[in-house]
Structures are given as structure tokens and as C-alpha cells.
Protein backbone atom coordinates (compact mmCIF):
# COMPACT_ATOMS: atom_id res chain seq x y z
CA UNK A 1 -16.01 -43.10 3.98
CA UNK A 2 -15.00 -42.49 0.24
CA UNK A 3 -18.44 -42.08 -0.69
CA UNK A 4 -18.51 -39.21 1.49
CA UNK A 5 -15.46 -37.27 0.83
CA UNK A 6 -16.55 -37.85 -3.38
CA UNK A 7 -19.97 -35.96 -2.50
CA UNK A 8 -18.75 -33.02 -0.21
CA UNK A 9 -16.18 -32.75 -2.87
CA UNK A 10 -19.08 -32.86 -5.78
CA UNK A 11 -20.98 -30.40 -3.84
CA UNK A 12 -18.12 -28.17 -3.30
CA UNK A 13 -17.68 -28.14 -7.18
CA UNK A 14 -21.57 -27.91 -7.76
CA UNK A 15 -21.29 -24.65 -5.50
CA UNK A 16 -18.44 -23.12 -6.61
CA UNK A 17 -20.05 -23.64 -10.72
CA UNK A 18 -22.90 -22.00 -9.26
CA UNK A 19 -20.91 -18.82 -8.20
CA UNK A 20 -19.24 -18.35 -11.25
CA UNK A 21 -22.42 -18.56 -12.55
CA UNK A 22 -23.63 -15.93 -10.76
CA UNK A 23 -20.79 -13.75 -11.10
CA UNK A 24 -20.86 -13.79 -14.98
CA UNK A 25 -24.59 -12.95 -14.87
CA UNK A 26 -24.21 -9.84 -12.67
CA UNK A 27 -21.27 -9.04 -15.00
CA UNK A 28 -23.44 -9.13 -17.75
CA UNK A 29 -25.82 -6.69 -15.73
CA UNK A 30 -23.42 -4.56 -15.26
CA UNK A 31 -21.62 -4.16 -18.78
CA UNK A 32 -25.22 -3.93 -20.27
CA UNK A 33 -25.99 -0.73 -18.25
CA UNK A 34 -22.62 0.74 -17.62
CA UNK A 35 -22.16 0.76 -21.11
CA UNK A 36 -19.10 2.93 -22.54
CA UNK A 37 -17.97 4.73 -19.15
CA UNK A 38 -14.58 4.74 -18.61
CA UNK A 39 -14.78 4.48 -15.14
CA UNK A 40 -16.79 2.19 -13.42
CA UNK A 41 -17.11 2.38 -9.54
CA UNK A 42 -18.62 -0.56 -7.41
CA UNK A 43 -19.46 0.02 -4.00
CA UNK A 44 -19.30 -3.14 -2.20
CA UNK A 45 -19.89 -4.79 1.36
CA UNK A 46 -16.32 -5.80 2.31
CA UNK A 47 -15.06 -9.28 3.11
CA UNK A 48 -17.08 -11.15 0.72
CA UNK A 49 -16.50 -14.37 -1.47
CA UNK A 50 -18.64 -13.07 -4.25
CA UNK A 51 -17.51 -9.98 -4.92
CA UNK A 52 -14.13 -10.97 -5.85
CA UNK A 53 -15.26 -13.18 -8.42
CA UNK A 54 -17.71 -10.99 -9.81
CA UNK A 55 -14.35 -8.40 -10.42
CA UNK A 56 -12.59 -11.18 -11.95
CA UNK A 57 -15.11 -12.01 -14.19
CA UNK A 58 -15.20 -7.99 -14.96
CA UNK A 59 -11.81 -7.73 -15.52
CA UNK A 60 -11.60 -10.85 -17.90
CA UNK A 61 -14.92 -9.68 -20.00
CA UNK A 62 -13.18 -6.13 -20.53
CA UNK A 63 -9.89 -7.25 -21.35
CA UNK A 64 -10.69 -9.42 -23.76
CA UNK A 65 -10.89 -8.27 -26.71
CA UNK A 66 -7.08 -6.36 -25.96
CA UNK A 67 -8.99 -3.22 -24.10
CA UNK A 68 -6.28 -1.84 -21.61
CA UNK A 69 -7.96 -2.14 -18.21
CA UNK A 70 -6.73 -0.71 -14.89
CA UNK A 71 -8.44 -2.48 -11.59
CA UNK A 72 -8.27 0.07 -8.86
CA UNK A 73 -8.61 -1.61 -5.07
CA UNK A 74 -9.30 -0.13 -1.74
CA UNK A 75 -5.75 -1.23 -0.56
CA UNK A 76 -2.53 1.18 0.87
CA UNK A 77 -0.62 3.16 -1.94
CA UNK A 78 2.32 1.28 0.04
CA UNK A 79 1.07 -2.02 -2.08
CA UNK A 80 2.04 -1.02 -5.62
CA UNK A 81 5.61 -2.06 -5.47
CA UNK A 82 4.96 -4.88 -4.46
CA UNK A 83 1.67 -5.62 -6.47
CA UNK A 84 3.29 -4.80 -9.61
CA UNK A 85 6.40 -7.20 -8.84
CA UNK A 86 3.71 -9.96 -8.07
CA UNK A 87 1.46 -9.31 -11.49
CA UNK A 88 4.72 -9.77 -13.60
CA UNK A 89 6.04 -12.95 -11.47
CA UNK A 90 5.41 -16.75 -12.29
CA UNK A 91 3.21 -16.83 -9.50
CA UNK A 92 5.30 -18.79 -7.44
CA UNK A 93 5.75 -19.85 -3.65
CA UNK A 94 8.59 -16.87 -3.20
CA UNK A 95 6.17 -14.59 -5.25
CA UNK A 96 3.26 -15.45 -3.46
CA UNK A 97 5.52 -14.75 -0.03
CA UNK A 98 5.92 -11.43 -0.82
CA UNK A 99 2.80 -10.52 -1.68
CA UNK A 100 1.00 -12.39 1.22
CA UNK A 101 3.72 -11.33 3.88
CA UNK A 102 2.83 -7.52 3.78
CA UNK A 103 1.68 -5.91 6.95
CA UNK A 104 -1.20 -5.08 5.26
CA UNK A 105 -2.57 -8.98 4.49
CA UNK A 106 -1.15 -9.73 8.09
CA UNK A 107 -3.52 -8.37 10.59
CA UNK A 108 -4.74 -10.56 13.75
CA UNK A 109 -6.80 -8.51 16.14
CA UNK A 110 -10.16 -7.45 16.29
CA UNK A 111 -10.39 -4.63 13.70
CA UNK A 112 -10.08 -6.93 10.52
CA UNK A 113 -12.01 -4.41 8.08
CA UNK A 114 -13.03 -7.37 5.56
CA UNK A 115 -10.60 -5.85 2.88
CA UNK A 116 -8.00 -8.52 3.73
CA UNK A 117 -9.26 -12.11 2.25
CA UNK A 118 -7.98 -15.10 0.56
CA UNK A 119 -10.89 -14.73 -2.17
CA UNK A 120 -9.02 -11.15 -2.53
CA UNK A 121 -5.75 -13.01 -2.86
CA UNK A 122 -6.64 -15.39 -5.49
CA UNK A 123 -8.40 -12.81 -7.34
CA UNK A 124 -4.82 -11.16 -7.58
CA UNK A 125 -3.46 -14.09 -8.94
CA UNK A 126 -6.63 -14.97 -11.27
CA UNK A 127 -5.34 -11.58 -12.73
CA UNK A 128 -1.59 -12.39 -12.97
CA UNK A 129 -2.48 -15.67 -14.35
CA UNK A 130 -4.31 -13.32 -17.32
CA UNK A 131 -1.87 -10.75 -17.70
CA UNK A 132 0.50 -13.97 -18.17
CA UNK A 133 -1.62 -14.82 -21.37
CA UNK A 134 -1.46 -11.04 -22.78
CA UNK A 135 -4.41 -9.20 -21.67
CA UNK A 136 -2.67 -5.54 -20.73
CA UNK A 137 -4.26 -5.54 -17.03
CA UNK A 138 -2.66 -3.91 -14.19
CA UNK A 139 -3.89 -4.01 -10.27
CA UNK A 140 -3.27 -0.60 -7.92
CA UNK A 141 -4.16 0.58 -4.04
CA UNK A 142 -5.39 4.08 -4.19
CA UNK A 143 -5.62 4.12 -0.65
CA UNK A 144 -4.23 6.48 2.02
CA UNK A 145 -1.77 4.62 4.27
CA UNK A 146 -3.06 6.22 7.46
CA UNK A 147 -6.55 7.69 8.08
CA UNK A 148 -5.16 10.92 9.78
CA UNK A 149 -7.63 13.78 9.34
CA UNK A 150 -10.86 11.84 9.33
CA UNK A 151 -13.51 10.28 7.11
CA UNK A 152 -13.30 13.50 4.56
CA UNK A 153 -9.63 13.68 4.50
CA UNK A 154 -9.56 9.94 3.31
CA UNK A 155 -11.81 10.32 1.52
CA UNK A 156 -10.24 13.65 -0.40
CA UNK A 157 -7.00 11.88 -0.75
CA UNK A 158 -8.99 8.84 -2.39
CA UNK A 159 -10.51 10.87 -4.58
CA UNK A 160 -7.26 12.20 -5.87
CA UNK A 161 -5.00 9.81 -6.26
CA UNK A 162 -8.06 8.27 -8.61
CA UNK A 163 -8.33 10.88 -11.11
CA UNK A 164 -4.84 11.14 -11.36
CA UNK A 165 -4.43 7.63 -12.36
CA UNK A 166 -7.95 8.24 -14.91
CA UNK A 167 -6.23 10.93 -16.56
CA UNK A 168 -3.05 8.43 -17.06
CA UNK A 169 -4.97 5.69 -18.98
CA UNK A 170 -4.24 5.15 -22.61
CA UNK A 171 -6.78 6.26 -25.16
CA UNK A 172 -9.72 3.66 -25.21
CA UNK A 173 -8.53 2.02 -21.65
CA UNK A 174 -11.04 1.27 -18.76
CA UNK A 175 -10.68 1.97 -14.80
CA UNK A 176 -12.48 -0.29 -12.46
CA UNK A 177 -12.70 1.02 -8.86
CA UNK A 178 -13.84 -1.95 -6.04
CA UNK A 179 -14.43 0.53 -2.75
CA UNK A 180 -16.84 -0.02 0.29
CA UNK A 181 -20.21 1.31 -0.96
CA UNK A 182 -19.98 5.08 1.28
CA UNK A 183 -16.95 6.02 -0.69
CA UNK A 184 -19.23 4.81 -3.78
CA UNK A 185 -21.77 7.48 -3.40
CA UNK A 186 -22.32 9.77 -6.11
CA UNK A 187 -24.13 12.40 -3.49
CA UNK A 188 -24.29 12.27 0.21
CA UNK A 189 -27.51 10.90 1.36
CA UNK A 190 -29.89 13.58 3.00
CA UNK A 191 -30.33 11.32 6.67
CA UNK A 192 -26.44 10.54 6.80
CA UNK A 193 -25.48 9.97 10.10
CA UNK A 194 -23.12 13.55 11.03
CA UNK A 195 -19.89 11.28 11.30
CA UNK A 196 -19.96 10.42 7.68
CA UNK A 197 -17.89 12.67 4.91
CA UNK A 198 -19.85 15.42 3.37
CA UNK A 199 -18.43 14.63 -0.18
CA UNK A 200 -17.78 10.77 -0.41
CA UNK A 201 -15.09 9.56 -2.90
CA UNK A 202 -17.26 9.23 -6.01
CA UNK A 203 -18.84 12.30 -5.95
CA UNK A 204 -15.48 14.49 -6.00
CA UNK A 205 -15.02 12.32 -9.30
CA UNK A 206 -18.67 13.04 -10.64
CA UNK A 207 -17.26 15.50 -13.68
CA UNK A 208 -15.25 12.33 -15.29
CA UNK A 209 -17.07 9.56 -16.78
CA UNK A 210 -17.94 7.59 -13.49
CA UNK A 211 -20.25 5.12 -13.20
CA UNK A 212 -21.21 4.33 -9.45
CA UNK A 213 -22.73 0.62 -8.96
CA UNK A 214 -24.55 -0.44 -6.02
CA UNK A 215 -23.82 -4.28 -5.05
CA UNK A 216 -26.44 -5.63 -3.07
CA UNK A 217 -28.05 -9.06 -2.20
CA UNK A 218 -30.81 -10.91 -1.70
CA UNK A 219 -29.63 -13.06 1.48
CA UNK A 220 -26.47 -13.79 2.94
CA UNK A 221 -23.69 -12.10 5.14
CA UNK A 222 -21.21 -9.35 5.13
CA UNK A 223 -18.36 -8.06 7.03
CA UNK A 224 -18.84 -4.91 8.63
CA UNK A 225 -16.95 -2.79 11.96
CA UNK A 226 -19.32 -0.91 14.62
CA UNK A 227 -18.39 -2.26 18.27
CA UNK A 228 -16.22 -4.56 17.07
CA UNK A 229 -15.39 -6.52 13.29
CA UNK A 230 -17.78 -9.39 12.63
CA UNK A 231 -20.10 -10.44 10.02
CA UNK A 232 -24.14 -9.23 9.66
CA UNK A 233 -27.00 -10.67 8.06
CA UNK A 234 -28.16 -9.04 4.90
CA UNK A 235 -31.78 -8.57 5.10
CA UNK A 236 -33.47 -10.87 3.02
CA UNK A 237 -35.63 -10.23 0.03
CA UNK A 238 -37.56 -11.38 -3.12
CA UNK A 239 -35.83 -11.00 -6.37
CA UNK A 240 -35.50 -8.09 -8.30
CA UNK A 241 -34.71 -6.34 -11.25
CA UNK A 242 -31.50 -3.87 -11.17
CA UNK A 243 -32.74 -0.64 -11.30
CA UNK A 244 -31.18 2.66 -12.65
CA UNK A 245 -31.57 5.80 -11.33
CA UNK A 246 -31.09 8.97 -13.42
CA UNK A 247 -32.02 11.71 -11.25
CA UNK A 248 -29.95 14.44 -10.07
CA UNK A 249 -29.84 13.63 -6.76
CA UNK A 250 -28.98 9.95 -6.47
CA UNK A 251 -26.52 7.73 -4.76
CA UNK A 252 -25.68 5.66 -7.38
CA UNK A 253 -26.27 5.01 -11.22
CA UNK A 254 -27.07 1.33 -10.76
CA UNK A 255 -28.28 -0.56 -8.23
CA UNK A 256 -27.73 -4.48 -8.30
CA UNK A 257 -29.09 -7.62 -6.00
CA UNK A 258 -26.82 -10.72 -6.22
CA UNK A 259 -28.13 -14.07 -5.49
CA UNK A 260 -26.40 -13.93 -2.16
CA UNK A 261 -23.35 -13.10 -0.81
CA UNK A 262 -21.63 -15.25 2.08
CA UNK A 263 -18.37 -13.85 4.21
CA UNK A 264 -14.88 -15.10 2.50
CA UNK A 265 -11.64 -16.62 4.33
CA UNK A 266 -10.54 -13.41 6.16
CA UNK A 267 -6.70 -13.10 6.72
CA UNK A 268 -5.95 -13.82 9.90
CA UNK A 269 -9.51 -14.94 11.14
């Protein structure tokens, strides 16, 4: 029986290596071709285990050489209090109370949107745990705390509240903005279905120095609302290259295939 627990708990360890692994590649990848932008967008599929670690690992490469970085996350403006009383704490069980007993990270029906994870939670604390050692890191919600008005609205509001925290960073300082890949889109696309916003998030922000990543996979799962909340398969596909797109028109300045990507411990699920 010992024999057993010691290999599901080497192969738990040989799995998790392997995501890190992956997550400092496609950080690589991204830093390579993002370059010097200021602010870098990444449109995700919510409710992920991957993604999380891949901003981690972001947030850890730009920070460390003393680089001023702000993460920006699709969370209620309503947060901030109490994220920025959790990113100064010890980390403790009364901290961690706080920040986990919000009504936001406490949803049980059937609507869970995939923003509300674990993987999200200990990326928070991966982050407190480096502000701890000096890196000048800070953590925001830029969302809207109601979706009155409709996709646009949101989506104006979104928009808003980001450059005005862009045009508060220090001299030199980066912005990293994790958002569900719609409100990533640099232009809307020309077969959108008629409910979706005519100007998505990113592309009200196109005149700063934006730089809108695609995250996609090769295999795997993601979290996704139609009928009801629950997670899809991603379509599978060969390996590839990330590819760049410079014209006019696009949807994005990077696209990017991860390995795979597999659905996190969902709050509440």
C-alpha cells in the first residue's frame, strides 16, 4: 500500500515539474516577442490550471531584476481592499480567510464563470510570497461589479478603469492584463456573432503600448458558459510555432499553443 501512495505521489511531482516547465517556456515565448510593451494583454480560456502558472512565472521573470510590475485580473473593483490587505499580510490562516471568504470566491450554483479557482488563489499568494522578498508587485480587479448595460458597457468600463491605472505606473513599470480572450481582441472579428461588443476591451486601449496575446492549446479542457457552466474539449492539434500577426486588421499580436491545458479546482465545484 506504501508503494502506491510513494508513486501517485512521484507522479504528482513528475506532473506538476512538467507544468512549470511548460509555463516558463511559454513565458519565454512570450517575453521574446512582446518585447518592450508596457502593457501586455493575455486573452485566456477561464478556469484553467495552466494559465495561472504561466502568470506567475510572468510576473516573477519581469520583476526580477527590480522592474515595478502591476498584474491586472478580470476580478470586481470591490476586491482591491481586500487584495491589497492580503499582498502585504504574512499569508496566514486569518489572511487567507479574508481573502477566500469574499462573495466573489464563494459562488455555488450553476453559473461558476471559471474566474474563481484555487490555482487563481495560490497564484495570489505565489505573488505575496514575492512581494514578501522585495520585488515591487501589486495585484488589482479592473472589473465592473455588475454587468448592467450589456457586453459593450462592460466592456467600456473595463477599458477605462485600465488606462487609468497605465497612465499611473511609475516610469519604466510593466502592466500585465489576464482577461477572457473576447475582451483580448485588438479588432472585432468580421463573423462575430451580433451579441458580442462592437469594440472589445483591448481595442479601446489600442493607442497605448498594448500587446494582445492569444493563449491557446494543443489538447485539453476549458471552462466555458453557453446553456449552462461546464468544461469543453479543446480541439486537438499538431504542434506549432507561435505566430505573429502584424496586419492592420488582426485580433491579436501573438498567438500561442500551450502543451495543454486541463480545468483547475473551481471554487465551489
Amino acid at each position: 500500500m506504501h508503494s502506491i501512495f510513494r508513486w501517485i505521489i512521484a507522479l504528482l511531482l513528475a506532473l506538476g515539474i512538467a507544468v512549470s516547465a511548460h509555463a516558463d517556456d511559454t513565458a519565454a515565448q512570450i517575453r521574446q516577442h512582446a518585447a518592450d510593451h508596457r502593457m501586455l494583454v493575455l486573452g485566456e480560456f477561464h478556469g484553467t490550471r495552466e494559465t495561472p502558472l504561466l502568470v506567475r512565472q510572468l510576473m516573477d521573470d519581469y520583476s526580477r531584476d527590480g522592474t515595478p510590475v502591476l498584474l491586472a485580473l478580470e476580478l470586481p473593483r470591490a476586491e482591491n481592499p481586500t487584495l491589497r490587505e492580503y499582498l502585504v499580510s504574512n499569508g496566514g490562516a486569518a489572511a487567507r480567510q479574508r481573502l477566500h471568504g469574499r462573495a466573489f470566491w464563494t459562488v455555488h450554483d450553476d453559473q461558476h464563470d471559471g474566474r474563481r479557482s484555487r490555482d487563481m488563489l495560490a497564484m495570489i499568494e505565489d505573488l505575496r510570497a514575492l512581494k514578501a522578498q522585495g520585488r515591487v508587485i501589486d495585484v488589482v480587479g479592473y472589473d465592473v461589479d455588475n454587468s448592467d448595460g450589456g457586453n459593450q458597457a462592460r466592456d467600456d468600463r473595463m477599458a477605462a478603469e485600465l488606462r487609468r491605472l497605465y497612465r499611473r505606473l511609475p516610469e519604466g513599470a510593466r502592466m500585465l492584463v489576464l482577461t477572457g480572450n473576447v475582451h483580448a481582441m485588438l479588432q472585432r472579428p468580421a463573423d462575430a456573432p451580433p451579441e458580442m461588443q462592437t469594440q472589445p476591451m483591448a481595442s479601446l486601449l489600442r493607442d497605448l503600448d498594448i500587446y494582445s496575446v492569444r493563449l491557446e492549446a494543443q489538447r485539453g479542457h476549458f471552462w466555458a458558459c453557453l446553456d449552462r457552466c461546464k468544461a469543453l474539449p479543446i480541439r486537438e492539434q499538431t504542434a506549432r510555432a507561435p505566430e505573429v500577426d502584424t496586419d492592420a486588421g488582426r485580433q491579436y499580436d501573438l498567438w500561442l499553443w500551450m502543451p495543454a491545458l486541463s480545468i483547475g479546482t473551481l471554487v465551489g465545484q
